[in-house]
N, C-alpha and C. Protein backbone atom coordinates (compact mmCIF):
# COMPACT_ATOMS: atom_id res chain seq x y z
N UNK A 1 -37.07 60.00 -45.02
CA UNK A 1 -38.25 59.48 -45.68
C UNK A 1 -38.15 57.98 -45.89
N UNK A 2 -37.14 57.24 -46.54
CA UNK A 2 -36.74 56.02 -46.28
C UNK A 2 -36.99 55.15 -44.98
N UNK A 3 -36.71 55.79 -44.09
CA UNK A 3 -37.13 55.27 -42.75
C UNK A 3 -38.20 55.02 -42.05
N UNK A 4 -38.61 56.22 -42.83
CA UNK A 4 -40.36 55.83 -42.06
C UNK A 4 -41.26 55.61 -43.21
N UNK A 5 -40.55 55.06 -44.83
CA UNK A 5 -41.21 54.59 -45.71
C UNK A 5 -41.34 52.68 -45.24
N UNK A 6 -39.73 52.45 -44.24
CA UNK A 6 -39.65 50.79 -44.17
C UNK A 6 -40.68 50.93 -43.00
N UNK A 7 -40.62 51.61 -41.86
CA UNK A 7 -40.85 51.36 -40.62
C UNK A 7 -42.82 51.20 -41.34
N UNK A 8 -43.40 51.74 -41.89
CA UNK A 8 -44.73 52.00 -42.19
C UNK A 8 -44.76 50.65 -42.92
N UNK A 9 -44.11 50.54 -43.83
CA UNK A 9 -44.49 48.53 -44.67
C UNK A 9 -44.46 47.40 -43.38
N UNK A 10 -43.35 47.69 -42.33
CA UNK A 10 -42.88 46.61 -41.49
C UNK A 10 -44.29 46.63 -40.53
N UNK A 11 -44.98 48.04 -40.52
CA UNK A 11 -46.14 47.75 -39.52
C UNK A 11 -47.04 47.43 -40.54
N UNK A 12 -47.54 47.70 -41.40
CA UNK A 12 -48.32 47.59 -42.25
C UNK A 12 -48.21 45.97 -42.62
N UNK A 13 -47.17 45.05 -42.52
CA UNK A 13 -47.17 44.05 -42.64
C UNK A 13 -47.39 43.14 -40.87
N UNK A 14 -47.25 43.74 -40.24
CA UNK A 14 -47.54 43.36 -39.06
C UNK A 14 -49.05 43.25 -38.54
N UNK A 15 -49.77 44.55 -39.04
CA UNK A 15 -51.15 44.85 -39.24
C UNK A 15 -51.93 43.86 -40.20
N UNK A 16 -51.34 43.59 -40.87
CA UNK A 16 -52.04 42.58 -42.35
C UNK A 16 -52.31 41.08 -41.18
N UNK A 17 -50.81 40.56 -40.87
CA UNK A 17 -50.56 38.80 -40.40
C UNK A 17 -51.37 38.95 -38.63
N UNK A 18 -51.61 40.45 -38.11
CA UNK A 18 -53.19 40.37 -37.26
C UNK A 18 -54.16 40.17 -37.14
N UNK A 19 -54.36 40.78 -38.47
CA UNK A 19 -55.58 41.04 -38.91
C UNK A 19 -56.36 39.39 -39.46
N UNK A 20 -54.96 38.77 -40.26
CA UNK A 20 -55.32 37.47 -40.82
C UNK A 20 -55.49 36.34 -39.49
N UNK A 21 -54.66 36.32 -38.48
CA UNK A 21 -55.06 35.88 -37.22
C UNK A 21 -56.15 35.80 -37.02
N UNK A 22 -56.66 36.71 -36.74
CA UNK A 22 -58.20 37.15 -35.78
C UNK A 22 -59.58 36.76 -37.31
N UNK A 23 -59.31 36.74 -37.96
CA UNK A 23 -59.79 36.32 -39.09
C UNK A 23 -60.02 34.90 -39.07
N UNK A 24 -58.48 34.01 -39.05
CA UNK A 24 -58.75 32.73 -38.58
C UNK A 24 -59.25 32.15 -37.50
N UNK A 25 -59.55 32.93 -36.73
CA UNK A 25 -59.76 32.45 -35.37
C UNK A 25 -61.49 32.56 -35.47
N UNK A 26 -61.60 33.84 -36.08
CA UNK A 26 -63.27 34.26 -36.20
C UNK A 26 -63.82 32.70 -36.90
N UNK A 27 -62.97 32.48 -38.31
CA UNK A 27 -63.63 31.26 -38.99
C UNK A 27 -63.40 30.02 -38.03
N UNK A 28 -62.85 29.50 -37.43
CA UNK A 28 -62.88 28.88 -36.62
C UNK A 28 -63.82 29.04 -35.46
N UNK A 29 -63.98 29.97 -35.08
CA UNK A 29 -65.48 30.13 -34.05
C UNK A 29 -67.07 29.53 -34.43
N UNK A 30 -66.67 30.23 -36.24
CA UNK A 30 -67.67 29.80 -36.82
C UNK A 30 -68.15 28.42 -37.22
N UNK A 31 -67.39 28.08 -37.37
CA UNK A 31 -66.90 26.39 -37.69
C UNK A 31 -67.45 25.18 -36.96
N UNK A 32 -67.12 25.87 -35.48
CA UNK A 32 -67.12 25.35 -34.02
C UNK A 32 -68.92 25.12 -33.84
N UNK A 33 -69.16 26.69 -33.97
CA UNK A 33 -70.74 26.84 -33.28
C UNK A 33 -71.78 26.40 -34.86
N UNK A 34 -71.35 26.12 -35.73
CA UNK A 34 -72.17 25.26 -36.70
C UNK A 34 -72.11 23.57 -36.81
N UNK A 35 -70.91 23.19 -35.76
CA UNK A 35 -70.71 21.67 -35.70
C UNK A 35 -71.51 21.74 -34.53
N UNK A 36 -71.44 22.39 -33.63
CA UNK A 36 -72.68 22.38 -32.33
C UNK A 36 -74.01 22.29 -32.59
N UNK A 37 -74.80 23.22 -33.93
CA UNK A 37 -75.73 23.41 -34.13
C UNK A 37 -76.11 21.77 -34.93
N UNK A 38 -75.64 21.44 -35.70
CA UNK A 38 -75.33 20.67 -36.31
C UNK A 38 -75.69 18.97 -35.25
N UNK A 39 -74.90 18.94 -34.17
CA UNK A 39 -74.92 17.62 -33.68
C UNK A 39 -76.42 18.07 -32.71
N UNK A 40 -76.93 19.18 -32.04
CA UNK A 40 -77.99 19.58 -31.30
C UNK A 40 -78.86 19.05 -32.25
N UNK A 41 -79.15 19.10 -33.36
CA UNK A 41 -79.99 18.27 -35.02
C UNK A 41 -80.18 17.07 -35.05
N UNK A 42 -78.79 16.15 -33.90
CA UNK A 42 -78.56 14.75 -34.74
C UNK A 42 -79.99 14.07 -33.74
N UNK A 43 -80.93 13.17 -34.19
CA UNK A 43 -81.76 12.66 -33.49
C UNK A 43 -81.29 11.22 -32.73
N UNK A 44 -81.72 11.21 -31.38
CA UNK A 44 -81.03 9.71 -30.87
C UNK A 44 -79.71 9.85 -30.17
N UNK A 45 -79.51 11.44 -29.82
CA UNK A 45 -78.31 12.02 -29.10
C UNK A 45 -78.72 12.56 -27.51
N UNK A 46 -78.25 11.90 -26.53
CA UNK A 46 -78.53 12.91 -25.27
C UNK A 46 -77.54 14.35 -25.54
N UNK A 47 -78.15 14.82 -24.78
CA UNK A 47 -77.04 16.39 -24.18
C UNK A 47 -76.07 15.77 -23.57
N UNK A 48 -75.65 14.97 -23.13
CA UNK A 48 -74.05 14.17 -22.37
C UNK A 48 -73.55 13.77 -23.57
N UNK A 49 -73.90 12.96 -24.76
CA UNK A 49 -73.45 12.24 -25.59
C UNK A 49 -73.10 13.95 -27.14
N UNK A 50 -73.99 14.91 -26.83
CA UNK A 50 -73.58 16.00 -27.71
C UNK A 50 -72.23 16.48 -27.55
N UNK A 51 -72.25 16.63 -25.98
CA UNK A 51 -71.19 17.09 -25.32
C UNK A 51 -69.98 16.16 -25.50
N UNK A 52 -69.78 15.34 -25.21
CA UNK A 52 -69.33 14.24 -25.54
C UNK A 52 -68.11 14.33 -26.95
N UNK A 53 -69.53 14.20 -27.87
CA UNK A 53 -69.26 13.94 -28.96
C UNK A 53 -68.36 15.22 -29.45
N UNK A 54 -69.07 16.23 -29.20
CA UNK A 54 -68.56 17.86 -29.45
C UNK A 54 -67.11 17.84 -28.76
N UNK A 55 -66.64 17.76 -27.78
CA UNK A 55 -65.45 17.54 -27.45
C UNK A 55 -64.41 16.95 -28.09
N UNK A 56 -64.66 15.63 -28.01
CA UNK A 56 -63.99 14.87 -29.17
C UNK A 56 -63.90 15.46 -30.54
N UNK A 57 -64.61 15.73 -31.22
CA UNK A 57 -64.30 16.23 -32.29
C UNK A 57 -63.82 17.21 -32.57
N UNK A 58 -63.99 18.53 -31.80
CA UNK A 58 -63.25 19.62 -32.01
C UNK A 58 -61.62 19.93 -31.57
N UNK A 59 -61.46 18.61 -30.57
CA UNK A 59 -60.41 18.17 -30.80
C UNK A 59 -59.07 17.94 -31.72
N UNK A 60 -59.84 17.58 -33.05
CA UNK A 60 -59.06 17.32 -33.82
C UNK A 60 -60.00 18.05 -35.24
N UNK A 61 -59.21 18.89 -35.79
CA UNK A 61 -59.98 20.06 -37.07
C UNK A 61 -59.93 18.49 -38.24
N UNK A 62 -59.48 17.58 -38.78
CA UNK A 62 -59.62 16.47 -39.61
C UNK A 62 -61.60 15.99 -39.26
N UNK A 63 -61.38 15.42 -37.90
CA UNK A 63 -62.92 15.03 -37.68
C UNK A 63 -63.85 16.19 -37.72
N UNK A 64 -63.93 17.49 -37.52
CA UNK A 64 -64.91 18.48 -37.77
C UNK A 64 -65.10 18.16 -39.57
N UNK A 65 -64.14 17.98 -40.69
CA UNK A 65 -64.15 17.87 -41.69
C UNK A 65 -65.22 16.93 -41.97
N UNK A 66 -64.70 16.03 -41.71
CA UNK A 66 -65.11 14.21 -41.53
C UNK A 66 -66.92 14.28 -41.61
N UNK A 67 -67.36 15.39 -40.62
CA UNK A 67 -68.18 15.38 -39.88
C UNK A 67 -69.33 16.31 -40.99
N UNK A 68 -68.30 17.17 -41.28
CA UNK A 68 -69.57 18.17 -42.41
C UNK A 68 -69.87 17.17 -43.82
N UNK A 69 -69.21 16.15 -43.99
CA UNK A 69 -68.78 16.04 -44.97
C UNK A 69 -69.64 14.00 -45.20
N UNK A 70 -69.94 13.97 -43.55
CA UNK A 70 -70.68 12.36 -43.88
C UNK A 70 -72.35 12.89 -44.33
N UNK A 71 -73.25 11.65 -44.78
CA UNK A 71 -74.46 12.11 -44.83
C UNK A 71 -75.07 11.77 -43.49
N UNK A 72 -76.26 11.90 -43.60
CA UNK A 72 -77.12 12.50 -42.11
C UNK A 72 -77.34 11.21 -41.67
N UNK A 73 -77.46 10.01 -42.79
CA UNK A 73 -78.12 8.93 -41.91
C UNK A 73 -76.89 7.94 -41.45
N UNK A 74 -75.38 8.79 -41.70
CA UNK A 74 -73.91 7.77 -41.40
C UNK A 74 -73.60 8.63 -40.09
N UNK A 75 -74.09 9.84 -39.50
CA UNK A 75 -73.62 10.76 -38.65
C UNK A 75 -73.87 9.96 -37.44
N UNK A 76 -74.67 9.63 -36.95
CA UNK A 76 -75.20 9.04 -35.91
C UNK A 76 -74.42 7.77 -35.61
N UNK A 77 -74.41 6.41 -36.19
CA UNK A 77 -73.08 5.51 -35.87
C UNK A 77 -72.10 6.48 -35.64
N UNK A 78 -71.48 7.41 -36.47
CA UNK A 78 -69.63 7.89 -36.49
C UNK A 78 -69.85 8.34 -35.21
N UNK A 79 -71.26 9.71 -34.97
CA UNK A 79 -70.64 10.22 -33.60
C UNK A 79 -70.81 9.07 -32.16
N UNK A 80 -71.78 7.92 -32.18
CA UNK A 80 -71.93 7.20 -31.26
C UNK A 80 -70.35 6.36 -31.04
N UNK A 81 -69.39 5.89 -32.31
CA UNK A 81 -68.11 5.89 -31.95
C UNK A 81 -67.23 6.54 -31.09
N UNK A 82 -67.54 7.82 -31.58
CA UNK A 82 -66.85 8.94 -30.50
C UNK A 82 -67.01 9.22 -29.06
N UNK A 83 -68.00 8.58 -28.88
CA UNK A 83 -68.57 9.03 -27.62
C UNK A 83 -68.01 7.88 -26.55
């Protein structure tokens, strides 16, 4: 009983740090396709310069921050930097 009391926690903890994986990864998907939606919004952007810009930034998870976090009328200089 001991044995298959550890062997059941050791999966059961294996099952948990999966589960939290695919979890992070989901929020990160999410993250991704709301910074997309987000720069498709910005006015004064081609589709090369979205793309562009979208690349670069998801690049690095700091500038996605950067990015939720400027106001609407500073977005446009930051992402024309990027590009």
């Amino acid at each position: 009983m001991r044995d298959m009391k550890g062997a059941y926690q050791e999966h059961t903890t294996v099952l948990v740090d999966m589960v939290s994986c695919f979890k992070h990864e989901k929020e990160g998907v999410e993250r991704r396709m709301k910074l997309m939606a987000l720069l498709r919004d910005v006015p004064g952007l081609s589709v090369d310069d979205r793309m562009k810009a979208g690349l670069n930034i998801i690049r690095n998870n700091s500038l996605i921050d950067m990015v939720f976090q400027l106001q609407l009328r500073k977005l446009l200089p930051f992402l024309k930097k990027l590009i």
